[in-house]
C-alpha atoms as a PDB file:
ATOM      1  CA  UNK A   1      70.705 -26.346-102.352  1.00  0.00           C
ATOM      2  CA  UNK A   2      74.033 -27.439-102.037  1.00  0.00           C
ATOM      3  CA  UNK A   3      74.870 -31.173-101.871  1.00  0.00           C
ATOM      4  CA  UNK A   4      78.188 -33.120-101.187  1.00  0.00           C
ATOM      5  CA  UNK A   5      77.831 -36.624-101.618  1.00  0.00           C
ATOM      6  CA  UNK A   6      80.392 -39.528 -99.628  1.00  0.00           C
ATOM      7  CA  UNK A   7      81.106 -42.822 -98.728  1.00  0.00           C
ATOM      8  CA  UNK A   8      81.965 -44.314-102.297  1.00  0.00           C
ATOM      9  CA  UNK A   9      84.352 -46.959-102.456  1.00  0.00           C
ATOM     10  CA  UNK A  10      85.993 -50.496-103.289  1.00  0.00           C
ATOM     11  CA  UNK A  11      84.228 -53.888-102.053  1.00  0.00           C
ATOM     12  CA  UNK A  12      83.270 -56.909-103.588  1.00  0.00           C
ATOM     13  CA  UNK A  13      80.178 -58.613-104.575  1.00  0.00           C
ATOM     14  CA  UNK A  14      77.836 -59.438-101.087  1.00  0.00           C
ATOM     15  CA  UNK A  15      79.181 -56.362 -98.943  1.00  0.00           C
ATOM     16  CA  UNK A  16      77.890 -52.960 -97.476  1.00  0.00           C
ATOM     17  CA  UNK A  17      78.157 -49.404 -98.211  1.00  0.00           C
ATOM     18  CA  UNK A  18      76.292 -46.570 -96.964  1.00  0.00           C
ATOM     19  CA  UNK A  19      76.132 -43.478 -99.016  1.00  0.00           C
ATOM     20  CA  UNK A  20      75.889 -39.950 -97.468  1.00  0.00           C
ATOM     21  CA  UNK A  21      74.348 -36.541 -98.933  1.00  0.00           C
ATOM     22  CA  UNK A  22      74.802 -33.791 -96.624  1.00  0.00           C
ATOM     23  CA  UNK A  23      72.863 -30.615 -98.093  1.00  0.00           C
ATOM     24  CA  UNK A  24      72.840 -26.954 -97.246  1.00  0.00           C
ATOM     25  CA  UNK A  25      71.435 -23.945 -98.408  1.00  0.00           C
ATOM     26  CA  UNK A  26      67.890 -24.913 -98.365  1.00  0.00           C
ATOM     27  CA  UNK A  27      65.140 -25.873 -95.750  1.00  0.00           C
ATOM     28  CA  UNK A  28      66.348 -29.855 -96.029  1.00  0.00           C
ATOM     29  CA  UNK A  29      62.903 -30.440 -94.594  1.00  0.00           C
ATOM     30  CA  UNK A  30      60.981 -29.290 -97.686  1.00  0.00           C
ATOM     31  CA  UNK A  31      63.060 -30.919-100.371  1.00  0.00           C
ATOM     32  CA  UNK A  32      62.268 -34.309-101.791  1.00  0.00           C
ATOM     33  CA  UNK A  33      65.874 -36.031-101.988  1.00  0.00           C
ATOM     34  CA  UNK A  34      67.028 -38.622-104.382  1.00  0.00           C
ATOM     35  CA  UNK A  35      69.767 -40.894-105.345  1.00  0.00           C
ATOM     36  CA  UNK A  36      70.793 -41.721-109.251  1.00  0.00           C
ATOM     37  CA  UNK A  37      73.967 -43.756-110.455  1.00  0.00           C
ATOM     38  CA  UNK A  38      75.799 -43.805-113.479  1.00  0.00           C
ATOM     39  CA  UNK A  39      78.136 -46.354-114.672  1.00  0.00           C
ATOM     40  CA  UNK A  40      80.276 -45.743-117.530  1.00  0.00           C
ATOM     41  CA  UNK A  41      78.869 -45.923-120.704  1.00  0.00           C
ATOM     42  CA  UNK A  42      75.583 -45.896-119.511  1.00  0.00           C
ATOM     43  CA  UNK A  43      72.994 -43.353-118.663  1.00  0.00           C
ATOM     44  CA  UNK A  44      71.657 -41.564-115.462  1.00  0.00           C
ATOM     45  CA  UNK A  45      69.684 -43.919-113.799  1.00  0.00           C
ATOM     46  CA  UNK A  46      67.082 -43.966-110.892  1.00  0.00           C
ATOM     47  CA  UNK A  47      67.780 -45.282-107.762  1.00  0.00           C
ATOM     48  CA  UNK A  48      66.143 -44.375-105.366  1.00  0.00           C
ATOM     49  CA  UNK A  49      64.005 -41.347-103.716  1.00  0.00           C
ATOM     50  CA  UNK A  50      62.686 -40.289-100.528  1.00  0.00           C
ATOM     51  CA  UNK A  51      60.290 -37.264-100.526  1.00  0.00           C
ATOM     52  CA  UNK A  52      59.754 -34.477 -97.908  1.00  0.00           C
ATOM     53  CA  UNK A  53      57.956 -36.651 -95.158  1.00  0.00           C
ATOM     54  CA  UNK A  54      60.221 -39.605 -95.233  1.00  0.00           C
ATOM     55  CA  UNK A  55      57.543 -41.616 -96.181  1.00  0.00           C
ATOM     56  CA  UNK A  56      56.700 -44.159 -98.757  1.00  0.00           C
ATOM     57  CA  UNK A  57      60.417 -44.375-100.271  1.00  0.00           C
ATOM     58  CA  UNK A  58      60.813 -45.358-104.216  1.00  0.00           C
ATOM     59  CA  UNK A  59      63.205 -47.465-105.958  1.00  0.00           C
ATOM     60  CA  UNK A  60      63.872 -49.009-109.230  1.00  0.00           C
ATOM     61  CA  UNK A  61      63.089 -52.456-109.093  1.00  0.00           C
ATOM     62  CA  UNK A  62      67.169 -53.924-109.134  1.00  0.00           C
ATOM     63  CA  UNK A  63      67.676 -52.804-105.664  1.00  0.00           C
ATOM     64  CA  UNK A  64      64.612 -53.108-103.956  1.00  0.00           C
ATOM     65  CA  UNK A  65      65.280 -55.501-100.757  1.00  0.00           C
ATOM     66  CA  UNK A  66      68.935 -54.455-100.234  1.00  0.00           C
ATOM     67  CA  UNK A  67      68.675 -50.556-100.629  1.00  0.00           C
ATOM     68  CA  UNK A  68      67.364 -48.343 -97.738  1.00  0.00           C
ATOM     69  CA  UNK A  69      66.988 -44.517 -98.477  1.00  0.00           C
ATOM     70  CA  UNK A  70      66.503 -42.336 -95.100  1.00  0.00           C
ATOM     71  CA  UNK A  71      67.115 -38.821 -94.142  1.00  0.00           C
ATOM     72  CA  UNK A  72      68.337 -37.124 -90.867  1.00  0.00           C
ATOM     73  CA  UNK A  73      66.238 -34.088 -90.676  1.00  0.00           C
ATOM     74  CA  UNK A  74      68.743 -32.608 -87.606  1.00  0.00           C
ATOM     75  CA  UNK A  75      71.981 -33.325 -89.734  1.00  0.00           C
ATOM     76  CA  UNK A  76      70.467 -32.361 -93.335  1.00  0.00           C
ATOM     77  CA  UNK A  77      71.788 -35.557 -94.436  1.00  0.00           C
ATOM     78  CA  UNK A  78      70.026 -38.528 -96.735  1.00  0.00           C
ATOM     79  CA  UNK A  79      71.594 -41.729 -97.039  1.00  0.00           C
ATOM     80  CA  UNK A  80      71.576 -44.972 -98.995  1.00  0.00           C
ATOM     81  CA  UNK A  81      72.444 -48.099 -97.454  1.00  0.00           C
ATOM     82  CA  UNK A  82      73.775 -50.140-100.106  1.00  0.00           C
ATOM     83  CA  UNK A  83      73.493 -54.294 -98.812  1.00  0.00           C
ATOM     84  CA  UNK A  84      74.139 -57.786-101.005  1.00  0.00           C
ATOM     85  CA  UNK A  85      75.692 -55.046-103.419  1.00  0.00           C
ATOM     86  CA  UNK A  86      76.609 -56.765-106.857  1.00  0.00           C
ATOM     87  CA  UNK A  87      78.977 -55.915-109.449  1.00  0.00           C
ATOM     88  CA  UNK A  88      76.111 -54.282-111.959  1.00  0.00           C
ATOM     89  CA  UNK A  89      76.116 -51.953-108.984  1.00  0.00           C
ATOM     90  CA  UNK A  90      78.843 -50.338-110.375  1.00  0.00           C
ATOM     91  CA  UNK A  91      78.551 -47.162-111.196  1.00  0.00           C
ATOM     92  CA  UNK A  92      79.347 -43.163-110.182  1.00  0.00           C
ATOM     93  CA  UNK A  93      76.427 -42.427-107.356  1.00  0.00           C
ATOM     94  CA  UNK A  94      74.745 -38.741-107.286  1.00  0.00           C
ATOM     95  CA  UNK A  95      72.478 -37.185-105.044  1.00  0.00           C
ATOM     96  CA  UNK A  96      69.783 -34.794-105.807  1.00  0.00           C
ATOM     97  CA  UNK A  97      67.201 -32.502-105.058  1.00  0.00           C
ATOM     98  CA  UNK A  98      63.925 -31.593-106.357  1.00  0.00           C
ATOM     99  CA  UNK A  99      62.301 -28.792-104.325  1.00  0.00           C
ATOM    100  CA  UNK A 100      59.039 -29.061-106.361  1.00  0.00           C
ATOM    101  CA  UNK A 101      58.373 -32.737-108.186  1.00  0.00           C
ATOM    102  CA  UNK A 102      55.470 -34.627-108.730  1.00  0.00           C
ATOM    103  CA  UNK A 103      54.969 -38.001-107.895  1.00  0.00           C
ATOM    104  CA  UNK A 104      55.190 -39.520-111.646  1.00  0.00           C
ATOM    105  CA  UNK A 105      58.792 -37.498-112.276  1.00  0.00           C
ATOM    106  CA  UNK A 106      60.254 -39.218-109.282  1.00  0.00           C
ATOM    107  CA  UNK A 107      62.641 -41.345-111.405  1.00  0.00           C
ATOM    108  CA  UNK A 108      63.257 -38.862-114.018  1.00  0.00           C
ATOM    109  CA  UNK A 109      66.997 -36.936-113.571  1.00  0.00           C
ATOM    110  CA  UNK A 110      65.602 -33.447-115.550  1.00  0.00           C
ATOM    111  CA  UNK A 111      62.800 -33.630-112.393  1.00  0.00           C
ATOM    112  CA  UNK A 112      65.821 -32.636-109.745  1.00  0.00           C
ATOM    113  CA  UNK A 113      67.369 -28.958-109.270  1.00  0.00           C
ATOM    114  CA  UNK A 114      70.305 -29.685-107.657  1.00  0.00           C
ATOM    115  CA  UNK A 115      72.987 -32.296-107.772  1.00  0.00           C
ATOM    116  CA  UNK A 116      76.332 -33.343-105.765  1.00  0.00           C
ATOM    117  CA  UNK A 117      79.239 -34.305-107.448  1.00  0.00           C
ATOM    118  CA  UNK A 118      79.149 -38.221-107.066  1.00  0.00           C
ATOM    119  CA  UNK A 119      80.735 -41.010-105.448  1.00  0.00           C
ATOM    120  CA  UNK A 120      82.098 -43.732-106.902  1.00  0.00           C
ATOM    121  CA  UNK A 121      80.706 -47.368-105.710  1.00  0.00           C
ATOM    122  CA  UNK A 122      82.687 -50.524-107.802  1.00  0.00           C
ATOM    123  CA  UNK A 123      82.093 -53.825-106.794  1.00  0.00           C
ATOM    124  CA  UNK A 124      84.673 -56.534-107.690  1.00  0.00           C
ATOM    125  CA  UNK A 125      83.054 -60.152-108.174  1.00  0.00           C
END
């Protein structure tokens, strides 16, 4: 599956962003979907994953409460509402997809198949 990721950008600490992941290439509806971030220096980390029914979302434990994941089955799109965003939010954000993944591999980057290219979130204090 093909993914392009958007909506990166420039705010400071306490503001909004929503991320987009439009994919194609694939039945969207029978891929779980994922988000990851990067900031420099740093490994791949988890962010957040939403799996084929939409249900029961996962995130790593820094952004639960101001992070929504979600998906748009008509547009082939996932998002990531990014709220209260804070300056260790920094970081390059990718989207993924894992057509086949278990449930304990959620978090793990090796898990996904496919990747977009990133956007970049920084967030000035």
């Amino acid at each position: 599956v093909q993914l392009q990721a958007s909506g990166g950008g420039l705010v400071q600490a306490g503001d909004s962003l929503r991320l987009s992941c439009a994919a194609s290439g694939r039945d969207f509806s029978r891929i779980t979907m994922g988000w990851f971030r990067q900031a420099p220096g740093k490994e791949r980390e988890f962010v957040a994953a939403i799996f084929r029914t939409g249900y029961s979302p996962h995130y790593t434990d820094s952004v639960k409460g101001r992070f929504t994941i979600s998906r748009d089955r008509a547009r082939n799109t996932m998002y990531l509402q990014m709220n209260n965003l804070k300056p260790e939010d920094t970081a390059v954000y990718y989207c993924a997809a894992a057509p086949r993944i278990i449930y304990s591999q959620i978090a793990v980057p090796s898990a996904y198949d496919d990747w977009g290219q990133g956007t970049l979130v920084t967030v000035s204090s």
